[in-house]
N, C-alpha and C. Protein backbone atom coordinates (compact mmCIF):
# COMPACT_ATOMS: atom_id res chain seq x y z
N UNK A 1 0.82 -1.21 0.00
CA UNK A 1 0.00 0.00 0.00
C UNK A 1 0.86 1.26 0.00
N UNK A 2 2.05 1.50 0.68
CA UNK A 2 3.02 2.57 1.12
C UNK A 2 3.06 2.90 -0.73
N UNK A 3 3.58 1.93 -1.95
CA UNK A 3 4.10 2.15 -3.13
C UNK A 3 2.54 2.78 -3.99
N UNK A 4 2.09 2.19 -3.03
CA UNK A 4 0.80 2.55 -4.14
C UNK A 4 0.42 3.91 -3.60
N UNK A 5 0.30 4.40 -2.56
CA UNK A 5 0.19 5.86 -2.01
C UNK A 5 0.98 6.45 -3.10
N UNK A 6 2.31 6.61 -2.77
CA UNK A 6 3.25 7.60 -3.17
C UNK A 6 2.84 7.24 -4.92
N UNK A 7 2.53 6.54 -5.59
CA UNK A 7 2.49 6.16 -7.15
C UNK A 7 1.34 7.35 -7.20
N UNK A 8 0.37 7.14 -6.60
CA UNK A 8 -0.75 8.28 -6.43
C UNK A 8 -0.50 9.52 -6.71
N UNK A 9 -0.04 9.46 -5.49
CA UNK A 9 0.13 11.42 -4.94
C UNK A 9 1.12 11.59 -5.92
N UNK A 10 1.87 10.83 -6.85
CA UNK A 10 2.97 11.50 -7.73
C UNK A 10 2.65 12.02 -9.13
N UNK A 11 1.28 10.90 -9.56
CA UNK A 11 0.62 10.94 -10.35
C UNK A 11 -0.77 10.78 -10.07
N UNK A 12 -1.52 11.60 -9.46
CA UNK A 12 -2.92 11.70 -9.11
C UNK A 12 -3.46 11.47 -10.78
N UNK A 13 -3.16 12.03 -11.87
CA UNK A 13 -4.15 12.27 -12.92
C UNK A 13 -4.15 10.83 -13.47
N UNK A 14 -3.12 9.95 -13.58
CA UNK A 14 -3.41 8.32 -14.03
C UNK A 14 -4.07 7.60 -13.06
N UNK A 15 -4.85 7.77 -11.84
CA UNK A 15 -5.34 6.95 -10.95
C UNK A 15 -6.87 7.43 -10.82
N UNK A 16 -7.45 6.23 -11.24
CA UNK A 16 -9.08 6.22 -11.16
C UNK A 16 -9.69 5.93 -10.20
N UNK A 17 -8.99 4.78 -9.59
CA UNK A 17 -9.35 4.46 -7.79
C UNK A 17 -8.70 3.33 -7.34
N UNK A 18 -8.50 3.53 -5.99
CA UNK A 18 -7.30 2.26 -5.38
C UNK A 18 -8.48 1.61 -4.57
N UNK A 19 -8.13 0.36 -4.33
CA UNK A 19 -8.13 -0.96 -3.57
C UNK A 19 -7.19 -0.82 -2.61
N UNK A 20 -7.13 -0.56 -1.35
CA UNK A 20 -5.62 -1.07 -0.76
C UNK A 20 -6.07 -1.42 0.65
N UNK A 21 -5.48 -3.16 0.75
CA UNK A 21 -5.72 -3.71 2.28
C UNK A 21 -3.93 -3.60 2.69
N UNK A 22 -4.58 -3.69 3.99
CA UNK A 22 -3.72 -3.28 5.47
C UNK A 22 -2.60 -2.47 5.12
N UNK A 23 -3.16 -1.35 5.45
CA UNK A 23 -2.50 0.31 5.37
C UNK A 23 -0.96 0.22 6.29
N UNK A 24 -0.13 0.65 4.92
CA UNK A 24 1.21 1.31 5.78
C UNK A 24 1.52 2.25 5.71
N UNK A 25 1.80 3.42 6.30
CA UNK A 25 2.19 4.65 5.87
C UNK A 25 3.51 5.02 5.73
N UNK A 26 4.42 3.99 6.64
CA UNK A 26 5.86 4.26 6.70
C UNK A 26 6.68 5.25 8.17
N UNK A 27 5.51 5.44 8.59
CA UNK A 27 5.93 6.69 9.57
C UNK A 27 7.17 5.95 10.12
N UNK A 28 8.07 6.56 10.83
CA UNK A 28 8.62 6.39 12.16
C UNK A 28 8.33 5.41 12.93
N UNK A 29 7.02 5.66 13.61
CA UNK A 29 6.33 5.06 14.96
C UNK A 29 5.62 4.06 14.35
N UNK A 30 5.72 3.66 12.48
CA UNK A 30 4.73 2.80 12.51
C UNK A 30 6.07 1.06 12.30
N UNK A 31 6.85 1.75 11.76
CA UNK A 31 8.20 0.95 11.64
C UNK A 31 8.49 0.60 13.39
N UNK A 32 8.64 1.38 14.05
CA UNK A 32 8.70 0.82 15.68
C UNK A 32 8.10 -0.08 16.18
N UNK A 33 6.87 -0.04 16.31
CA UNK A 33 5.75 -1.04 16.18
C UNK A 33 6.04 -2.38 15.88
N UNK A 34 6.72 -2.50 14.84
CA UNK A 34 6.59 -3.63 13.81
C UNK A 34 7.75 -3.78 14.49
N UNK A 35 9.10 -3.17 14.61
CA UNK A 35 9.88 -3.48 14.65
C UNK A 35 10.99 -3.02 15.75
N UNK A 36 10.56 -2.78 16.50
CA UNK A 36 11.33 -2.33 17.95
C UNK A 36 10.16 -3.02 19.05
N UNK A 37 10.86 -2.92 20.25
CA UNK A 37 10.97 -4.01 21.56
C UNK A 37 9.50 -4.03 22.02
N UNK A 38 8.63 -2.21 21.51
CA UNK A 38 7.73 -1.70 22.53
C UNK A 38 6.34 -2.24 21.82
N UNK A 39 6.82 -2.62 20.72
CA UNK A 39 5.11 -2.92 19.79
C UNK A 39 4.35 -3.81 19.74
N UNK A 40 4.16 -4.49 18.76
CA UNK A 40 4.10 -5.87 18.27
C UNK A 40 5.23 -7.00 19.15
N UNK A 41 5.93 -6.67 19.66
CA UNK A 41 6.84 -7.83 20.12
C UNK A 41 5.93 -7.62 21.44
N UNK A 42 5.28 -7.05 22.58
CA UNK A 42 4.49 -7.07 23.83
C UNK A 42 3.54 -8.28 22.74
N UNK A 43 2.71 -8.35 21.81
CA UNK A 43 1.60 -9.00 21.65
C UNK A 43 2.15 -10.23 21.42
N UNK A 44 3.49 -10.52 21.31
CA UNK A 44 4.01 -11.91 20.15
C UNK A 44 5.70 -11.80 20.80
N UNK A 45 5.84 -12.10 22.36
CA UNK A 45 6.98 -11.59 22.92
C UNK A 45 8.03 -13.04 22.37
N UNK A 46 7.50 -14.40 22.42
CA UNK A 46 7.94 -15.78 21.86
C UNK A 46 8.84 -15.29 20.32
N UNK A 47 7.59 -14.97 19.35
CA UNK A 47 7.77 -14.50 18.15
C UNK A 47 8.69 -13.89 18.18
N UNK A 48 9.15 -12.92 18.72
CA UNK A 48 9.85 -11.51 19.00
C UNK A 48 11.35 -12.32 19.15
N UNK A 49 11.57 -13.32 20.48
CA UNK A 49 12.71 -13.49 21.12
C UNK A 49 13.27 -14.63 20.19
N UNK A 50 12.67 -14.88 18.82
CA UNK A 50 13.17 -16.06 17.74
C UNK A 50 13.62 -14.71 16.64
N UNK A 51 12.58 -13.59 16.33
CA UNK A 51 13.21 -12.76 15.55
C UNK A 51 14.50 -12.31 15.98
N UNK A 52 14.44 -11.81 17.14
CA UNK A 52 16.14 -10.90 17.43
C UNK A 52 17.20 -12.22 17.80
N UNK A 53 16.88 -13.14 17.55
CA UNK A 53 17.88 -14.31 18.14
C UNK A 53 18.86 -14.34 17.66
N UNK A 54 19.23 -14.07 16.21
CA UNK A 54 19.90 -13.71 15.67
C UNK A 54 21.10 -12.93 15.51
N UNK A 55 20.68 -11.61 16.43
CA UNK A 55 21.17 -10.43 16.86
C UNK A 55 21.47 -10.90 18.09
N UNK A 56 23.33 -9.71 18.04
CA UNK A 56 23.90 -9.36 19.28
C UNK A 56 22.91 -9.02 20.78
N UNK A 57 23.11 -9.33 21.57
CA UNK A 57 22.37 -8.29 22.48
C UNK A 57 22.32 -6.46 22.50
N UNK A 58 23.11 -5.99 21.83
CA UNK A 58 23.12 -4.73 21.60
C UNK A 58 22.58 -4.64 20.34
N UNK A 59 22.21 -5.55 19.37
CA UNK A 59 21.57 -4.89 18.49
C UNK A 59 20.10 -5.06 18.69
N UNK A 60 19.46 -5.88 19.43
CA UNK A 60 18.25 -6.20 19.63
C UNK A 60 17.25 -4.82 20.06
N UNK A 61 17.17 -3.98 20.18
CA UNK A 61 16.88 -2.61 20.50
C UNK A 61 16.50 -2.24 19.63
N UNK A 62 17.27 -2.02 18.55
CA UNK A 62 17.44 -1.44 17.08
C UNK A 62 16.98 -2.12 15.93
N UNK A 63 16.48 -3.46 15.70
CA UNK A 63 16.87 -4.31 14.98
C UNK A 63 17.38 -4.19 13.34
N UNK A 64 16.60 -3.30 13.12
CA UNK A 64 16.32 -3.04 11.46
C UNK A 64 18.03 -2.22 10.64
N UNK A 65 18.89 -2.06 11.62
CA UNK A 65 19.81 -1.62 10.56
C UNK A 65 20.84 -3.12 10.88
N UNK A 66 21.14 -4.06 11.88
CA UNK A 66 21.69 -4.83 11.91
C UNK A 66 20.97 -5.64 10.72
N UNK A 67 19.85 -6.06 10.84
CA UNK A 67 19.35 -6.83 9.55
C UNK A 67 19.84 -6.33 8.01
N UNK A 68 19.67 -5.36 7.86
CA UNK A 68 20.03 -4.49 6.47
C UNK A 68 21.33 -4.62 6.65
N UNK A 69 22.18 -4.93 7.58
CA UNK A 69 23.58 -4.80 6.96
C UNK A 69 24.23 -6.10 6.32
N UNK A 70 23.24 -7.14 6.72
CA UNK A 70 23.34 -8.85 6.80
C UNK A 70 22.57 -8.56 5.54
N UNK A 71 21.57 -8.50 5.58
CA UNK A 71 21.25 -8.96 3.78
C UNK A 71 21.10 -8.19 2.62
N UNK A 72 21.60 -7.01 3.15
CA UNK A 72 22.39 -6.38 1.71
C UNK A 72 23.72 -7.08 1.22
N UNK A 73 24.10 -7.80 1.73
CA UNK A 73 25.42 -8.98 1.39
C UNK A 73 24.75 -9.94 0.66
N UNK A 74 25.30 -10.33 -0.44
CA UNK A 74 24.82 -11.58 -1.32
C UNK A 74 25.84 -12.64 -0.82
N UNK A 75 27.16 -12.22 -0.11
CA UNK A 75 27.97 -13.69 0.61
C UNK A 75 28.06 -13.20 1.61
N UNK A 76 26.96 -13.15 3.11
CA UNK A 76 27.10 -12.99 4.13
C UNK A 76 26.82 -14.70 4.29
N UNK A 77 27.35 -14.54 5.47
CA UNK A 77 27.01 -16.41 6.21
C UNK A 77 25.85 -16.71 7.13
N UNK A 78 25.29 -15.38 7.29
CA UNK A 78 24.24 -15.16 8.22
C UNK A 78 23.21 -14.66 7.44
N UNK A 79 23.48 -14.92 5.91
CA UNK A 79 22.18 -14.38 5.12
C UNK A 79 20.74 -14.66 5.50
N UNK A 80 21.19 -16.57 4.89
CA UNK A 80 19.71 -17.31 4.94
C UNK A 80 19.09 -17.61 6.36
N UNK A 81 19.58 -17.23 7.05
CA UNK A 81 19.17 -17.69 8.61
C UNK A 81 18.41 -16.45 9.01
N UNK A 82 19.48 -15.00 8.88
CA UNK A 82 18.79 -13.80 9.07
C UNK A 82 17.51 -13.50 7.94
N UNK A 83 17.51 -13.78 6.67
CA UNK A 83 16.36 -13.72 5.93
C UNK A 83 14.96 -14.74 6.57
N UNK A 84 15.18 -15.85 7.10
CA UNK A 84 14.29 -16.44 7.61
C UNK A 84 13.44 -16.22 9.15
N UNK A 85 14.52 -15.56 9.47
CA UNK A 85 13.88 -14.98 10.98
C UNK A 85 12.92 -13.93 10.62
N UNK A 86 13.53 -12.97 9.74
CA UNK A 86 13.05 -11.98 9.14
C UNK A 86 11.33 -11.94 8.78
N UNK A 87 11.39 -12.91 8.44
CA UNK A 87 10.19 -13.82 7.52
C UNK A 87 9.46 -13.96 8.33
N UNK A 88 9.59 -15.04 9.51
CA UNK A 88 8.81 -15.79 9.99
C UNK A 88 8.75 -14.92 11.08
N UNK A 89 8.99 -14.01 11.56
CA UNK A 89 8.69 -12.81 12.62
C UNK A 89 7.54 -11.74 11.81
N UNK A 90 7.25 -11.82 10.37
CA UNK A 90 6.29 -11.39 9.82
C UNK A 90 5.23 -11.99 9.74
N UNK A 91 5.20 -13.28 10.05
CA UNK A 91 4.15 -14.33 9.29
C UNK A 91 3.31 -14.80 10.97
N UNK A 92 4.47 -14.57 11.56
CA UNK A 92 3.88 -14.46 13.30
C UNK A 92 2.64 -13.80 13.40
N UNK A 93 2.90 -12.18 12.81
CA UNK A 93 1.88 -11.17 12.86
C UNK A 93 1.19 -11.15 12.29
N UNK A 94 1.47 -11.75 11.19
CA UNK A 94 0.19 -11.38 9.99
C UNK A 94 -1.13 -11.92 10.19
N UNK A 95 -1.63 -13.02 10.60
CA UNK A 95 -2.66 -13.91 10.81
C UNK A 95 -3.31 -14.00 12.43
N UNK A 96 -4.69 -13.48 12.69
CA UNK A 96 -5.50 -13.29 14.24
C UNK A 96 -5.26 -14.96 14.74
N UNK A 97 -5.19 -15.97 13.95
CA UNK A 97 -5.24 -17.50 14.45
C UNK A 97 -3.24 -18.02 13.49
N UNK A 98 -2.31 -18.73 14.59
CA UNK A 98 -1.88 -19.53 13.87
C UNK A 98 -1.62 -19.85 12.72
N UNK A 99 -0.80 -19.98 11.76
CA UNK A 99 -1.19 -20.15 10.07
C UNK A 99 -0.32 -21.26 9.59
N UNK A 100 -0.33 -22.08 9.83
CA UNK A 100 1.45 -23.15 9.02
C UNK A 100 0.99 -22.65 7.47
N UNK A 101 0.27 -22.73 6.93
CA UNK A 101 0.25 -22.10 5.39
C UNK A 101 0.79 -21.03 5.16
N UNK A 102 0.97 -20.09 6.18
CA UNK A 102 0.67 -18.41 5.78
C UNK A 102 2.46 -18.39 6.23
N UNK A 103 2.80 -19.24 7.10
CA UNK A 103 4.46 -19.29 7.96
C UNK A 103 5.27 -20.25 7.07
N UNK A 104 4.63 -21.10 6.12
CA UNK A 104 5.04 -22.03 4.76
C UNK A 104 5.62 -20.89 3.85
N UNK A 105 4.36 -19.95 3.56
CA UNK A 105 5.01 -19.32 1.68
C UNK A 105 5.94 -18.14 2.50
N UNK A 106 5.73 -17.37 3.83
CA UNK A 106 6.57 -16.74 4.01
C UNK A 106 7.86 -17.20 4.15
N UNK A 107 8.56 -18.32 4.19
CA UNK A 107 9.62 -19.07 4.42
C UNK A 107 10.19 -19.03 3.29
N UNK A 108 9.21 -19.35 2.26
CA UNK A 108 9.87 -19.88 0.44
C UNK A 108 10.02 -18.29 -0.24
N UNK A 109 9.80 -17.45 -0.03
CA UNK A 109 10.51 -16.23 -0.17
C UNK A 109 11.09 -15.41 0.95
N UNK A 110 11.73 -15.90 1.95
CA UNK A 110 11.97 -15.22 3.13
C UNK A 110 13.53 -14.12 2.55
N UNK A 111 14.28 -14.43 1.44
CA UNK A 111 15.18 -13.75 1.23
C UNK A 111 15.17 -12.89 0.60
N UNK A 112 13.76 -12.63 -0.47
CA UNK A 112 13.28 -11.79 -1.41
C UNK A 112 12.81 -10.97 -0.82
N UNK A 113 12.24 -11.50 0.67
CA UNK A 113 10.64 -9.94 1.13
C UNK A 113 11.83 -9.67 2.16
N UNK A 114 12.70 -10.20 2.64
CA UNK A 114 13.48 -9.77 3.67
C UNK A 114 14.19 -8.78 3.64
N UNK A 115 15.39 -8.69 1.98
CA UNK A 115 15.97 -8.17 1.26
C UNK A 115 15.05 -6.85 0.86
N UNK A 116 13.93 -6.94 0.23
CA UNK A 116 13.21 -5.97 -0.40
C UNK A 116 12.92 -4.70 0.98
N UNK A 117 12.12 -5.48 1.99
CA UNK A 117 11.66 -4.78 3.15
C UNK A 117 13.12 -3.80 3.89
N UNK A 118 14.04 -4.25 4.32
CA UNK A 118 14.98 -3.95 4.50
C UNK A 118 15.42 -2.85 3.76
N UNK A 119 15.46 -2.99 2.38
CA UNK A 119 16.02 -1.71 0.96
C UNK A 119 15.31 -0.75 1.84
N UNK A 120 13.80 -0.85 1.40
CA UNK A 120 12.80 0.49 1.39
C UNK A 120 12.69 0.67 3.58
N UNK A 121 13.17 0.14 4.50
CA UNK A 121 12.95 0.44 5.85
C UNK A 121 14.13 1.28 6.34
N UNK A 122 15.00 0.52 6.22
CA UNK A 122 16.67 0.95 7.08
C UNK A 122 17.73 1.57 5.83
N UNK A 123 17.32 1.02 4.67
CA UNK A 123 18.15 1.35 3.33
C UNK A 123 18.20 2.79 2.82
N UNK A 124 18.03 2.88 1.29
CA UNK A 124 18.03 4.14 0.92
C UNK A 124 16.96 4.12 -0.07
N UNK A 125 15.85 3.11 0.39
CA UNK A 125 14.57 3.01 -0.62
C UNK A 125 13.53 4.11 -0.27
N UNK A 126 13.59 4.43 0.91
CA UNK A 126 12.72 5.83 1.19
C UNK A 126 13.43 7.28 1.63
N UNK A 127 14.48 7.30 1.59
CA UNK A 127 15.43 8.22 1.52
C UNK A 127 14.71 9.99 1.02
N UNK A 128 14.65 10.81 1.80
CA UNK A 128 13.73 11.91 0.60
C UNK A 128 12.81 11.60 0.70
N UNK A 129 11.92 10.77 0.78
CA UNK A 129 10.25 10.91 -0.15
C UNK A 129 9.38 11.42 1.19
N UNK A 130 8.96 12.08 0.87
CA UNK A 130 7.84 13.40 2.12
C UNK A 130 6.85 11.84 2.58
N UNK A 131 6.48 12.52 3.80
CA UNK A 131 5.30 11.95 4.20
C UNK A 131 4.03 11.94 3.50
N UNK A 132 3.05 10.75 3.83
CA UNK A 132 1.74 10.33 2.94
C UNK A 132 0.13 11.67 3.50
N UNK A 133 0.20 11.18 4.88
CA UNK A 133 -0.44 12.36 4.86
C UNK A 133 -1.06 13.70 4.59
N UNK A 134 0.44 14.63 4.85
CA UNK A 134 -0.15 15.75 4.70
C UNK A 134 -0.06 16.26 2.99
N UNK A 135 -0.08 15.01 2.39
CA UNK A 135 -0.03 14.93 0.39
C UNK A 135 -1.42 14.70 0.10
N UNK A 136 -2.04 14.26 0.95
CA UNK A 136 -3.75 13.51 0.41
C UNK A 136 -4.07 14.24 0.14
N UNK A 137 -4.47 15.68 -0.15
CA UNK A 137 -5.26 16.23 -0.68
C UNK A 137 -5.08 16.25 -2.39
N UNK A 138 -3.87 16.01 -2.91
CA UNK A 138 -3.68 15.48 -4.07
C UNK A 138 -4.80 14.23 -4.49
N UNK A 139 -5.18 13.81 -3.56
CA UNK A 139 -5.82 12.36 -3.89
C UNK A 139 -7.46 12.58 -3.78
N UNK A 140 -7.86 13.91 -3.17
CA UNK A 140 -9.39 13.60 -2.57
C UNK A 140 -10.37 13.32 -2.98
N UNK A 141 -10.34 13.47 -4.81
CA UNK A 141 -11.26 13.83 -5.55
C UNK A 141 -11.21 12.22 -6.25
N UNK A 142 -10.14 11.16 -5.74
CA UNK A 142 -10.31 9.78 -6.38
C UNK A 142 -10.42 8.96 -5.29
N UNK A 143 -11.97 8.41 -5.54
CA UNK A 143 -12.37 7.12 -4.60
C UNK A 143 -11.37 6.09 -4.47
N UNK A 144 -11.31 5.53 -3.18
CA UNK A 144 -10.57 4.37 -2.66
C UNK A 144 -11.41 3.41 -1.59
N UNK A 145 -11.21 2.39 -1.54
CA UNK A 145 -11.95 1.37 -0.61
C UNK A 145 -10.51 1.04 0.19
N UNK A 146 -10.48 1.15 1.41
CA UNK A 146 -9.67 0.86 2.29
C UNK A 146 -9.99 -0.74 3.07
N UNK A 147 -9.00 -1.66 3.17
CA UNK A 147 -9.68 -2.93 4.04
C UNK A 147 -8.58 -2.98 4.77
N UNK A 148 -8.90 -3.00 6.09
CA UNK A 148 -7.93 -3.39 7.03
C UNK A 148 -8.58 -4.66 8.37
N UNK A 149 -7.66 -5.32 8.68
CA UNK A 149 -8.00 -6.45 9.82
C UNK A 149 -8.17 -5.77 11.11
N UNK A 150 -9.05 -5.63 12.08
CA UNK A 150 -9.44 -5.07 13.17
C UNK A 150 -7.97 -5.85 14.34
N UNK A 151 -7.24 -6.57 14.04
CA UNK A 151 -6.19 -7.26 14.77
C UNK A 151 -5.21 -7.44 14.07
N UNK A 152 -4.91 -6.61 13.06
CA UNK A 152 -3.83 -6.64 12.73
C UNK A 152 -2.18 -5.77 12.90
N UNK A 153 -1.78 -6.91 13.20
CA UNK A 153 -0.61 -6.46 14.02
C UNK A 153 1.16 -6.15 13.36
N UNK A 154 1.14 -6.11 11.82
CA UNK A 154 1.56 -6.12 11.11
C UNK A 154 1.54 -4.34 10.89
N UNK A 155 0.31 -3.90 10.80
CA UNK A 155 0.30 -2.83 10.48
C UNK A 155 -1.03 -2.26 11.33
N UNK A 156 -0.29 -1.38 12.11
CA UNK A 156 -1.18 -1.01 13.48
C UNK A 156 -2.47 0.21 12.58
N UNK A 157 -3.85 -0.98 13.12
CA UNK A 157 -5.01 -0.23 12.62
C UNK A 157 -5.67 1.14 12.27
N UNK A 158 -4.61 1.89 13.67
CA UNK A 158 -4.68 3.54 13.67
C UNK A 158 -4.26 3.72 11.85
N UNK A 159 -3.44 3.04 11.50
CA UNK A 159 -2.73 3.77 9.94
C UNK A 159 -3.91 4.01 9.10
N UNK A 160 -4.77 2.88 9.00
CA UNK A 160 -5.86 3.05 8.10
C UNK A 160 -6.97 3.83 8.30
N UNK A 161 -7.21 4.35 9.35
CA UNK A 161 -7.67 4.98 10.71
C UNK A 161 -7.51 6.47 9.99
N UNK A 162 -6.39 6.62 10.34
CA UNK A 162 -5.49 8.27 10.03
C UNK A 162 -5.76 8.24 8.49
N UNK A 163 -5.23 7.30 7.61
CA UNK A 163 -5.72 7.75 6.18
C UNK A 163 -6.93 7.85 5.72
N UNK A 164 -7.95 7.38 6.14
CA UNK A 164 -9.22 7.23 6.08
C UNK A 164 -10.08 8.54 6.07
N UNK A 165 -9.20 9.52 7.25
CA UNK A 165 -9.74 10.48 7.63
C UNK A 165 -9.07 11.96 6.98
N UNK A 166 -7.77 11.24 6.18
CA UNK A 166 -7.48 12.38 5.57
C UNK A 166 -7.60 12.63 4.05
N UNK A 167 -8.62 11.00 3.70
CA UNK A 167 -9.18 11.17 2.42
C UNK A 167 -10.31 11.00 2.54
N UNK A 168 -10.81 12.17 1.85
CA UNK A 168 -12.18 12.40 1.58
C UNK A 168 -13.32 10.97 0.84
N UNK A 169 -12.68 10.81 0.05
CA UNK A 169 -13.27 9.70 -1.21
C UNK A 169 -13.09 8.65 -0.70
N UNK A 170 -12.89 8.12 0.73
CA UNK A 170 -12.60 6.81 0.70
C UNK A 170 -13.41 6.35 1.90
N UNK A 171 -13.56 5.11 1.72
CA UNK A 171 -14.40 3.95 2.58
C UNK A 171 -13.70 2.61 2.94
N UNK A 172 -14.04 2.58 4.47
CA UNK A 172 -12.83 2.11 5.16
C UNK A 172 -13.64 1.04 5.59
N UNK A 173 -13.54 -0.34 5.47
CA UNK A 173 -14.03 -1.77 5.70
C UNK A 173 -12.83 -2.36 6.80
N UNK A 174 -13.38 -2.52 7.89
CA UNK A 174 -12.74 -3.04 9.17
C UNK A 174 -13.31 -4.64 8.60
N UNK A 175 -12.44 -5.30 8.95
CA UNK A 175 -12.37 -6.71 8.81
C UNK A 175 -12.54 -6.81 10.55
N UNK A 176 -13.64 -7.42 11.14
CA UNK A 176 -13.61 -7.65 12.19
C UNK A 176 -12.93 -8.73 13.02
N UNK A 177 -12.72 -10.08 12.33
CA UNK A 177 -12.30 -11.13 12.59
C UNK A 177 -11.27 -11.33 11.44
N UNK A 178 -10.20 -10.49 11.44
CA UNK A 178 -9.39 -10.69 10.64
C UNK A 178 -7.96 -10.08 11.18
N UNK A 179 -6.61 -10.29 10.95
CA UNK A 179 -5.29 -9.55 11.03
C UNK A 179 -5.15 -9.18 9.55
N UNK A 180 -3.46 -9.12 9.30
CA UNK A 180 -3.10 -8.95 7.91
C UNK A 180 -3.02 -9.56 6.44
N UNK A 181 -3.21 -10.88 7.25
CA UNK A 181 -2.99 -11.55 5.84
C UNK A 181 -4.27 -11.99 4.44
N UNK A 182 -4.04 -11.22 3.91
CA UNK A 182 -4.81 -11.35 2.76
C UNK A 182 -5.15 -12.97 2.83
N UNK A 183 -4.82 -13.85 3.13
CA UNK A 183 -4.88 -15.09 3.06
C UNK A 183 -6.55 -15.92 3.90
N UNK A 184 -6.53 -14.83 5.31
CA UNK A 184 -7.84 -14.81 6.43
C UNK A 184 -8.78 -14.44 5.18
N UNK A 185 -9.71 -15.59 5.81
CA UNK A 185 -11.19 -15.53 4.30
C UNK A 185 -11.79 -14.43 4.73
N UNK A 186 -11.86 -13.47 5.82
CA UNK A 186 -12.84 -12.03 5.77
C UNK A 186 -11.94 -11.19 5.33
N UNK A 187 -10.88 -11.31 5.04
CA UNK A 187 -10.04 -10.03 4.47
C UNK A 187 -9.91 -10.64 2.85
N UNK A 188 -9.96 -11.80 2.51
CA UNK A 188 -10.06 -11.90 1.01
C UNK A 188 -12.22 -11.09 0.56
N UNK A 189 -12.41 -11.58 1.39
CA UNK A 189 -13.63 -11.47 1.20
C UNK A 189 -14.45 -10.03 0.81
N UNK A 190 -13.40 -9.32 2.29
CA UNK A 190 -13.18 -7.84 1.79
C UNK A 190 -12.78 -7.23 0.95
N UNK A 191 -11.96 -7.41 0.06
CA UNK A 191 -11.07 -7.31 -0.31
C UNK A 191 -11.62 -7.58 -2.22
N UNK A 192 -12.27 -8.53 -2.26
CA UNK A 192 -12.82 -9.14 -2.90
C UNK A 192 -14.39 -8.04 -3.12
N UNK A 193 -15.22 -7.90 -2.14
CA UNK A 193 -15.94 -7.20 -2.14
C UNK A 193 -15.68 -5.60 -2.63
N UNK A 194 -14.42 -5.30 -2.05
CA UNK A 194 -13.91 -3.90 -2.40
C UNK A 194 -13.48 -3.48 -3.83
N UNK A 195 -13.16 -4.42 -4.44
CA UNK A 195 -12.90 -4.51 -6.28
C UNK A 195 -14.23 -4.47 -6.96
N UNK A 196 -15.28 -4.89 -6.09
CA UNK A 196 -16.53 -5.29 -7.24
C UNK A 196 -17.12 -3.87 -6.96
N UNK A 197 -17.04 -3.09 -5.17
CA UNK A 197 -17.77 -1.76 -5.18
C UNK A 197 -16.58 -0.91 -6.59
N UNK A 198 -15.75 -1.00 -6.53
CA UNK A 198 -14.88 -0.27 -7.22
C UNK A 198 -14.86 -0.37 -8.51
N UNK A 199 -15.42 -1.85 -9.25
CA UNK A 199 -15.78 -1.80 -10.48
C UNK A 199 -17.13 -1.24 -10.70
N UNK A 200 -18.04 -1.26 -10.01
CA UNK A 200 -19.33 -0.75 -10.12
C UNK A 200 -19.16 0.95 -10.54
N UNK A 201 -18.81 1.75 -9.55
CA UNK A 201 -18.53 2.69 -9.23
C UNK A 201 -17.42 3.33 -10.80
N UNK A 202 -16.82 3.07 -10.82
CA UNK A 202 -15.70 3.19 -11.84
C UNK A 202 -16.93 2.80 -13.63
N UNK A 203 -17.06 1.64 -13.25
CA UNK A 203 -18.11 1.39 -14.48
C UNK A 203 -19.15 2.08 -14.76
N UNK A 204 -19.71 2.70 -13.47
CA UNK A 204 -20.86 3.93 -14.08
C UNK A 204 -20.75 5.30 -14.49
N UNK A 205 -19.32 5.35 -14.05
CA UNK A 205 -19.00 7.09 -14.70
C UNK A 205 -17.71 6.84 -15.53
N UNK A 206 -17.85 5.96 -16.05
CA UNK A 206 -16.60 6.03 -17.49
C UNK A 206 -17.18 6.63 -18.52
């Protein structure tokens, strides 16, 4: 969602209307959350003490630039181990119930989303680019359906919350019994539902 914001606000005039489940904005405090001691690791402290296991005791605080320094290396020795913690400390959060499916496919790309996430978090993938917020008004005048999981812990609910309210055109579907993973049948469902209001909508004023 973060790529698809900024694709927006850069080019408001090619965008007819977005779809976007479980809102990231990128802030600061929303990267903490996810990824420092005080957030998501209180809800998933097990989860948490397998992610930083990896890490020094002094880097465990911090985690996200020790990771980026390990798998921006294509011959580190601590690649595939650190890409998999990486992974499966995501796949922890993503799902309100347990998932061996959802902790399966995050595993079989754990070096691709690890690597990628890392570029655009601690790297120089967001380097410069302004905040999402106070840009929406670039966006107000193009409908969006927002779906987010009422427990999702991946990406703390306030985000979709705060964007919701700083776009005009948009409608925000709480998945009640759902977290992040597109995979939970009320967030496909949503999600699913949110393409057909959006083709409707889109189909009557073309």
């Amino acid at each position: 969602t973060t790529l698809a914001l900024h694709y927006g606000l850069a080019h408001p005039g090619r965008v007819l209307g977005m779809v976007l489940r479980g809102i990231f904005l990128a802030r600061p405090e929303d990267l903490a959350w996810l990824y420092g001691p005080e957030g998501a690791a209180r809800m998933k402290p097990d989860a948490w003490d397998e992610f930083v296991a990896p890490l020094t005791p002094a880097q465990r605080s911090d985690p996200l630039p020790a990771y980026y320094q390990v798998l921006a290396q294509d011959d580190h020795p601590g690649l595939h181990a650190h890409a998999r913690a990486w992974a499966r400390w995501e796949a922890a959060c993503a799902t309100l119930l347990p998932d061996s499916t959802v902790m399966r496919g995050f595993d079989e790309v754990a070096v691709s989303l690890a690597r990628l996430e890392t570029h655009y978090f601690a790297g120089a993938g967001m380097a410069g680019v302004p905040a999402i917020l106070p840009r929406m008004g670039a966006l107000a005048d193009v409908p969006a359906w927002l779906v987010h999981g009422r427990y999702d812990l991946v990406c703390m609910p306030e985000q979709a919350w705060a964007l919701h309210q700083s776009w005009p055109g948009s409608v925000l579907d709480w998945v009640e019994d759902g977290g992040h993973s597109l995979m939970e049948p009320g967030v496909t469902a949503a999600v699913f539902a949110a393409v057909q209001a959006m083709q409707q909508q889109l189909g009557a004023t073309a």
